[in-house]
C-alpha atoms as a PDB file:
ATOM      1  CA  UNK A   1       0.000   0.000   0.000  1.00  0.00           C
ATOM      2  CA  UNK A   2       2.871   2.332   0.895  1.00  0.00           C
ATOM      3  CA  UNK A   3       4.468   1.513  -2.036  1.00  0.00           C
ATOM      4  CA  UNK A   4       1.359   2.370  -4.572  1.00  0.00           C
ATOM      5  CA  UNK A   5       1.486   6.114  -2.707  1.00  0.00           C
ATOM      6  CA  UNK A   6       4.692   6.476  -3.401  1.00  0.00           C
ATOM      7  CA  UNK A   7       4.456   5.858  -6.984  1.00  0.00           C
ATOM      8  CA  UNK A   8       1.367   8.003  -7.101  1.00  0.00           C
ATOM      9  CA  UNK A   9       3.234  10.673  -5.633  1.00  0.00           C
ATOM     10  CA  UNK A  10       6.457   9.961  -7.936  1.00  0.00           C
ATOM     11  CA  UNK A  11       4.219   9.966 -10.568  1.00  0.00           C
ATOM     12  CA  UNK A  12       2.342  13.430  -9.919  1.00  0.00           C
ATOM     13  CA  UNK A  13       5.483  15.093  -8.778  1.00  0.00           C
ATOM     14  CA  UNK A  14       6.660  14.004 -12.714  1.00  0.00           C
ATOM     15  CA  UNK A  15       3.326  15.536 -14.033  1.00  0.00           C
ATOM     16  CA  UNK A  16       4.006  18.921 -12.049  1.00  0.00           C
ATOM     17  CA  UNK A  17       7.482  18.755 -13.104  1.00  0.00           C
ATOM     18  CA  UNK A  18       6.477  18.378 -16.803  1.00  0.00           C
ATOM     19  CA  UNK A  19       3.650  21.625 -17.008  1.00  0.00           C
ATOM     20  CA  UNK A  20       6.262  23.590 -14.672  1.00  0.00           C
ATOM     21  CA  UNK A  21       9.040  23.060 -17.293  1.00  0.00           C
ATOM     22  CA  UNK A  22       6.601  23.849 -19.662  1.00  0.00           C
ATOM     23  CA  UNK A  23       5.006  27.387 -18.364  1.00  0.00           C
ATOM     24  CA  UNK A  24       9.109  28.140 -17.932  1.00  0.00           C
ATOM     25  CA  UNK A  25       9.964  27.935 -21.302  1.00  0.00           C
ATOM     26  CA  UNK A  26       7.150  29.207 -22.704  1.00  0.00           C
ATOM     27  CA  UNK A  27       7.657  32.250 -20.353  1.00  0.00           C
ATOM     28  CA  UNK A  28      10.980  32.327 -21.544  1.00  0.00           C
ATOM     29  CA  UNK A  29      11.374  31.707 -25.181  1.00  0.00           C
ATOM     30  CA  UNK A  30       7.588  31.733 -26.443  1.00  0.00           C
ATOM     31  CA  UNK A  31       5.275  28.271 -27.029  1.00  0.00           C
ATOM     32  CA  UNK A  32       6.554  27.541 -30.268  1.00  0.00           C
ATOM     33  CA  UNK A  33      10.152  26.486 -28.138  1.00  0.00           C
ATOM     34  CA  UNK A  34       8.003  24.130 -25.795  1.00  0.00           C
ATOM     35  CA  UNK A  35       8.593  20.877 -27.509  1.00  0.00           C
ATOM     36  CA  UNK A  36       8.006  17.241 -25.962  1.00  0.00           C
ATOM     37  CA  UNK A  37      12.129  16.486 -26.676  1.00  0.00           C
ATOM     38  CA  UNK A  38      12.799  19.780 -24.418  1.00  0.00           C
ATOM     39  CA  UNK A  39      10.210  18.753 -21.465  1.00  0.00           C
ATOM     40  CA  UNK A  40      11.855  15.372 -21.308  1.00  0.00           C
ATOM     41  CA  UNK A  41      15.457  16.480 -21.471  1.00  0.00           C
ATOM     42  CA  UNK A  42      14.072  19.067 -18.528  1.00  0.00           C
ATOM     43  CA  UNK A  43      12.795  16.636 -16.182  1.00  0.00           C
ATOM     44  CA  UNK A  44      15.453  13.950 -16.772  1.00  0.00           C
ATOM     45  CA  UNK A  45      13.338  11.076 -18.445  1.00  0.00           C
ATOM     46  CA  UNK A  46      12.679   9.889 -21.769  1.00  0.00           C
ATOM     47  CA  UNK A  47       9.671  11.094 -24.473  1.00  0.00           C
ATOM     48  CA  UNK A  48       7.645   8.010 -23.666  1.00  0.00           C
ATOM     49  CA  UNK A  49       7.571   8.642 -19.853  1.00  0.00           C
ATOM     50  CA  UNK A  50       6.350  12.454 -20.816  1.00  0.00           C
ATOM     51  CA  UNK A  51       3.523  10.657 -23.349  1.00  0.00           C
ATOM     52  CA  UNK A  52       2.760   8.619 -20.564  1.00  0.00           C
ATOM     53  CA  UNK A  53       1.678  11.259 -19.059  1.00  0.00           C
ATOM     54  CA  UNK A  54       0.257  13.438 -21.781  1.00  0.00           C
ATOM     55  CA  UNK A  55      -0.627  11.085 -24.355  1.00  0.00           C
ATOM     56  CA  UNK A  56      -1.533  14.251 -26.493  1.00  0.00           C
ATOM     57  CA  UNK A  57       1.864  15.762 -26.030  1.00  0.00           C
ATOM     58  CA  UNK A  58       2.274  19.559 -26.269  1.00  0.00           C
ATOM     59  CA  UNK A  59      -1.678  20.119 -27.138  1.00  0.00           C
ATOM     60  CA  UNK A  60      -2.664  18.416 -23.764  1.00  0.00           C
ATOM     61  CA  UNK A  61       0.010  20.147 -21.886  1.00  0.00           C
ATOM     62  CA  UNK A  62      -1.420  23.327 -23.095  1.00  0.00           C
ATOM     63  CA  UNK A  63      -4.445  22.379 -22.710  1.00  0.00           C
ATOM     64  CA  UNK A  64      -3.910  21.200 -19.391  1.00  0.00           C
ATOM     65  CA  UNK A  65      -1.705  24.552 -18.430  1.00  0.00           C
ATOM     66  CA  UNK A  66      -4.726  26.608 -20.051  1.00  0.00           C
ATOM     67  CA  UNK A  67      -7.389  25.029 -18.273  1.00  0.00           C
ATOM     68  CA  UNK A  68      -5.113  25.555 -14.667  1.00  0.00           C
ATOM     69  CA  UNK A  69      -4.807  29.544 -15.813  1.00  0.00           C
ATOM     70  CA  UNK A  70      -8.875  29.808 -16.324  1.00  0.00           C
ATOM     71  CA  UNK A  71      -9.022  28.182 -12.202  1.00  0.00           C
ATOM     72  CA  UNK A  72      -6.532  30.864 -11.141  1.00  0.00           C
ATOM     73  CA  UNK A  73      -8.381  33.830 -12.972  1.00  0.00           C
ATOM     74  CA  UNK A  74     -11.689  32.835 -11.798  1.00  0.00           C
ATOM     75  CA  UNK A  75     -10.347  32.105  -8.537  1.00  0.00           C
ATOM     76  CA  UNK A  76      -8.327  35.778  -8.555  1.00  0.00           C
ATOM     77  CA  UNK A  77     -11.506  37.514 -10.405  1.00  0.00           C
ATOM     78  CA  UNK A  78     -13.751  35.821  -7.127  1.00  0.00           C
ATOM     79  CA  UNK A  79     -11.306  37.568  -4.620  1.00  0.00           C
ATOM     80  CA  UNK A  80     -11.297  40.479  -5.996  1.00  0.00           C
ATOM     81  CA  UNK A  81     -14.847  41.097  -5.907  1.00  0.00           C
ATOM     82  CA  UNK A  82     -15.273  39.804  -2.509  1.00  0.00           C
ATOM     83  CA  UNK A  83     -18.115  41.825  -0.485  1.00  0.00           C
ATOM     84  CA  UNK A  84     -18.414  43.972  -4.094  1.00  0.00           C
ATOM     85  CA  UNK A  85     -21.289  44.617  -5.977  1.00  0.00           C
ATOM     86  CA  UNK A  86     -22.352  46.421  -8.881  1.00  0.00           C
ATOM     87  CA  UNK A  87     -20.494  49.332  -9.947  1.00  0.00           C
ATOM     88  CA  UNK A  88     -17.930  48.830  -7.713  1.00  0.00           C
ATOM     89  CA  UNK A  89     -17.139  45.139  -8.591  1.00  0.00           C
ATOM     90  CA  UNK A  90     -16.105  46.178 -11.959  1.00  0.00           C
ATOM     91  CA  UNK A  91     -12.991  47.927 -11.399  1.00  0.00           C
ATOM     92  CA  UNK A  92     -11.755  45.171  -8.879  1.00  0.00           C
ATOM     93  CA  UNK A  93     -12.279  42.180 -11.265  1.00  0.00           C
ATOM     94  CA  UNK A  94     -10.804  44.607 -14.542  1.00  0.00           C
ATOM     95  CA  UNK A  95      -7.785  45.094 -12.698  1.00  0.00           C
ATOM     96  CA  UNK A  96      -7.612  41.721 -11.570  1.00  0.00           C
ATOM     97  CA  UNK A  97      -7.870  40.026 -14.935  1.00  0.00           C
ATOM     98  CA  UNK A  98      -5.273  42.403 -16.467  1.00  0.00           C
ATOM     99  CA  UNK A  99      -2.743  41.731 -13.966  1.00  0.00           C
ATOM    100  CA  UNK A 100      -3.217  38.145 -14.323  1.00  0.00           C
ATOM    101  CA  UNK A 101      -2.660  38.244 -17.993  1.00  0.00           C
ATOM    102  CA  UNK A 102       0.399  40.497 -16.965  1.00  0.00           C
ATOM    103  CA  UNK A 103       2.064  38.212 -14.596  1.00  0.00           C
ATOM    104  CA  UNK A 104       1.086  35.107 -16.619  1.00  0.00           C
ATOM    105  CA  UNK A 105       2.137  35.864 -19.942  1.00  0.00           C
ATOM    106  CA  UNK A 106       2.911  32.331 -21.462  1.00  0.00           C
ATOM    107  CA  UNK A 107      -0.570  31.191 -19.224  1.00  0.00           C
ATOM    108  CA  UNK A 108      -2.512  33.772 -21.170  1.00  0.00           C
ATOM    109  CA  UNK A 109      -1.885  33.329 -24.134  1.00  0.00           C
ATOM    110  CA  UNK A 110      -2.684  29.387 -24.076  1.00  0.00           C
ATOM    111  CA  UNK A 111      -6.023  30.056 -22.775  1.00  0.00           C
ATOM    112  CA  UNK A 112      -6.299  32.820 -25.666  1.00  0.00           C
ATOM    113  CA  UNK A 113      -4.210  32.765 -28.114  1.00  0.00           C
ATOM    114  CA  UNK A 114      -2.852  29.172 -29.042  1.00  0.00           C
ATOM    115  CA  UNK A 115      -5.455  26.188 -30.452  1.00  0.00           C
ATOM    116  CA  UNK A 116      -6.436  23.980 -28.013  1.00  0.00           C
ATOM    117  CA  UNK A 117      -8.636  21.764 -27.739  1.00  0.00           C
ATOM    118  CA  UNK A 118     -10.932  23.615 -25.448  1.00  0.00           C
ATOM    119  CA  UNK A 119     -14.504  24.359 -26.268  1.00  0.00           C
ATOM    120  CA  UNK A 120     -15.724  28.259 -25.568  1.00  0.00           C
ATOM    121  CA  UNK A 121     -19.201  29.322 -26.078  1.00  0.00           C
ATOM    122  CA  UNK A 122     -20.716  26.437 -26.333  1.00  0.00           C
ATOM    123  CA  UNK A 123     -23.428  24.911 -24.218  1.00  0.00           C
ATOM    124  CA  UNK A 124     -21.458  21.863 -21.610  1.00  0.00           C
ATOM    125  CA  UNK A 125     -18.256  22.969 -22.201  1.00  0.00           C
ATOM    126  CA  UNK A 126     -14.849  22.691 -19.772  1.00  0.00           C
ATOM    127  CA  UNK A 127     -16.295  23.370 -16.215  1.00  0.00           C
ATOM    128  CA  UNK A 128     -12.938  25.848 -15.956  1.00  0.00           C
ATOM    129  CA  UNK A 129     -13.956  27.660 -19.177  1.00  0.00           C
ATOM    130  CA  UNK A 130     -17.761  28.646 -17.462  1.00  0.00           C
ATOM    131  CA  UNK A 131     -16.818  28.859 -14.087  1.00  0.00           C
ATOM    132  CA  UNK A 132     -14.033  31.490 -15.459  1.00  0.00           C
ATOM    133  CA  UNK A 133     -16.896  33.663 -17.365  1.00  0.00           C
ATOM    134  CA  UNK A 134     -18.662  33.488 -14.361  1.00  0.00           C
ATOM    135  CA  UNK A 135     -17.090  35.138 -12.624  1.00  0.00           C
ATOM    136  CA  UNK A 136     -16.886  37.948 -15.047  1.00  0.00           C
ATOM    137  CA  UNK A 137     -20.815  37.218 -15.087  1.00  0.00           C
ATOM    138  CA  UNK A 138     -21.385  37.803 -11.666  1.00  0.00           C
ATOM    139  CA  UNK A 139     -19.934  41.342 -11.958  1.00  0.00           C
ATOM    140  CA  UNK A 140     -21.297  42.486 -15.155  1.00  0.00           C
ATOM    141  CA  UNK A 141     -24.326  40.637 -15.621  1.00  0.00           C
ATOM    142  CA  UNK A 142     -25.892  39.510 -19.005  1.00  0.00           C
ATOM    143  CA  UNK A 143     -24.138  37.138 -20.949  1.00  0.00           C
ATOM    144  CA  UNK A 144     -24.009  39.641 -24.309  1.00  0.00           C
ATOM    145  CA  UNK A 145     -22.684  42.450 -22.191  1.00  0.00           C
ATOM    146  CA  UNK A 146     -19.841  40.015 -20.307  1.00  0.00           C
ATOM    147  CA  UNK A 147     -18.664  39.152 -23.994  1.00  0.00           C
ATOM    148  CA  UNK A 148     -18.309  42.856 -24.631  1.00  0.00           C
ATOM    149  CA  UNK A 149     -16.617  43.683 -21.597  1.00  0.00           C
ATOM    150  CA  UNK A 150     -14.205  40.163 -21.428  1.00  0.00           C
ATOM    151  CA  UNK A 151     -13.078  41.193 -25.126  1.00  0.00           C
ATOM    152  CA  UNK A 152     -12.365  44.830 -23.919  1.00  0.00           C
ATOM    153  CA  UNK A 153      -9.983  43.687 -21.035  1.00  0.00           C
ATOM    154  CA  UNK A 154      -8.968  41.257 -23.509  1.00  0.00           C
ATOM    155  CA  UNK A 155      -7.761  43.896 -26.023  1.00  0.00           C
ATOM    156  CA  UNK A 156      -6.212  45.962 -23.712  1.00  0.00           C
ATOM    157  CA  UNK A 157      -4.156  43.063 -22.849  1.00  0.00           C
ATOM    158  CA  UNK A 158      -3.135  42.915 -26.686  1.00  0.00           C
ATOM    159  CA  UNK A 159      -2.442  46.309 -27.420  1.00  0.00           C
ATOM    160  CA  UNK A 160      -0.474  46.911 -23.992  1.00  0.00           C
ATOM    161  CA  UNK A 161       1.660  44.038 -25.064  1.00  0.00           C
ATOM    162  CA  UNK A 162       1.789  45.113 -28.315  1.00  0.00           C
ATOM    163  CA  UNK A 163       3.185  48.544 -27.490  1.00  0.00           C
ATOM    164  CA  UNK A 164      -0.212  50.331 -28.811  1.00  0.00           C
ATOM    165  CA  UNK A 165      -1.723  51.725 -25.853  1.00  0.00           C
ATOM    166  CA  UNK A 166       0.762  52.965 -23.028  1.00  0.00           C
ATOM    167  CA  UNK A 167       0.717  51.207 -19.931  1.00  0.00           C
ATOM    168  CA  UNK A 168       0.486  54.252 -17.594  1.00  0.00           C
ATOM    169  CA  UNK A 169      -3.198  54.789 -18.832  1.00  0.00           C
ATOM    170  CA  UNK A 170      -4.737  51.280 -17.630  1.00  0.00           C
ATOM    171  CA  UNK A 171      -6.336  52.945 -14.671  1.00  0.00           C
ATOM    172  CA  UNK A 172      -8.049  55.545 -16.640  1.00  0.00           C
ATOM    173  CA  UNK A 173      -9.226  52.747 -19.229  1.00  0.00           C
ATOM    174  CA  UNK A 174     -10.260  50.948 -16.451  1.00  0.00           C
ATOM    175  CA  UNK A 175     -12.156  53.870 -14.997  1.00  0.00           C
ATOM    176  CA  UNK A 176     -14.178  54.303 -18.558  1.00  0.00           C
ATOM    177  CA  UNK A 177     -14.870  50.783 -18.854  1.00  0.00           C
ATOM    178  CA  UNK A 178     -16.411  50.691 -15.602  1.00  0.00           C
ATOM    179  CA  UNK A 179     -18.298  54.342 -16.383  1.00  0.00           C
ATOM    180  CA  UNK A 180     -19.970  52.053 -19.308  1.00  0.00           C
ATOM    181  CA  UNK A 181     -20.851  49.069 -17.916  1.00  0.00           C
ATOM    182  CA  UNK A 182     -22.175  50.434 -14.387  1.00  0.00           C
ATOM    183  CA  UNK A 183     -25.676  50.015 -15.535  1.00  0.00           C
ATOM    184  CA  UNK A 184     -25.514  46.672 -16.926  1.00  0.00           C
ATOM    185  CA  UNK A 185     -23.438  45.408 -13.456  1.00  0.00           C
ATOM    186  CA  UNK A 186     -26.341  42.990 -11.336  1.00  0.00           C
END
C-alpha cells in the first residue's frame, strides 16, 4: 500500500514537473520552443515517460496549463470582488484580470491565443472555461454584455503588449470601462 502512494506521488510530482518546465519555457522563449524532446530532457526522463503522461503531447500540456490559468483567474476575479457589488465590482475584477494576464504571460496566451482543444461558447463545455466567465458574469451581468466587456480587457491586454496603448493609462481605461458598464453590473 505504501508503495502504490509512493508511486502516485512519484508519478504526480513528474506531471508537475512536466507543465512547470513547460510554463518556464514558454515564459521564456515563447510556445513555439516548448517541444516534448525539451520537457523530457528538462525533467530527466525519456519522451515516452512524458507521453505517458500526456498522451496528447504539447496540445494536452497546453491544454492542461490553459485550463489551470482559467481556475486561477476565476479564482483571482472571485477575490477580488469579494463583499463587491455592482459598480464597484467592476474595477476590482478589470484590474484583476489584467494583472493576471500580466504576470502570466505564457498562461494567457494558451487560454487565448494558441489552439487547443478547449470548447468556448458552447453549451457543456470545460467546467474551468464557465466557471471562469462566471465570474466575469457575476460582476457584469448579461451574458451579451460580459462578452463585450471580457473582449475589452482582452484587447487591452493585446495592445499593452503590443506597445499600442501605453501602460500608464490602464487605470483611466479601467475607470471608462467601468463608467460604461455600471448600468448593466447585477
Amino acid at each position: 500500500m505504501a508503495d502504490q502512494a509512493n508511486r502516485l506521488t512519484r508519478t504526480e510530482e513528474r506531471r508537475l514537473s512536466i507543465l512547470a518546465s513547460a510554463r518556464e519555457r514558454a515564459d521564456s522563449h515563447g510556445w513555439a520552443s516548448v517541444t516534448t524532446r525539451h520537457l523530457a530532457e528538462a525533467i530527466g526522463y525519456s519522451q515516452p515517460v512524458l507521453y505517458g503522461h500526456f498522451p496528447g503531447g504539447k496540445s494536452e500540456i497546453m491544454l492542461t496549463i490553459a485550463l489551470d490559468g482559467f481556475v486561477d483567474l476565476r479564482d483571482r476575479c472571485r477575490a477580488a470582488v469579494a463583499g463587491k457589488a455592482g459598480e464597484q465590482a467592476i474595477a476590482p475584477v478589470a484590474h484583476s484580470y489584467l494583472e493576471f494576464a500580466d504576470e502570466h504571460p505564457a498562461v494567457y496566451e494558451a487560454m487565448f491565443r494558441q489552439s487547443i482543444d478547449a470548447r468556448f461558447a458552447e453549451e457543456g463545455n470545460e467546467t474551468e472555461l464557465r466557471e471562469s466567465f462566471d465570474a466575469l458574469a457575476d460582476v457584469i451581468g448579461d451574458p451579451i454584455s460580459t462578452e463585450v466587456f471580457w473582449g475589452a480587457l482582452h484587447g487591452i491586454v493585446l495592445l499593452e503588449r503590443a506597445g499600442r496603448m501605453r501602460l500608464k493609462d490602464r487605470d483611466r481605461r479601467i475607470e471608462a470601462l467601468s463608467t460604461r458598464f455600471a448600468a448593466q453590473a447585477s
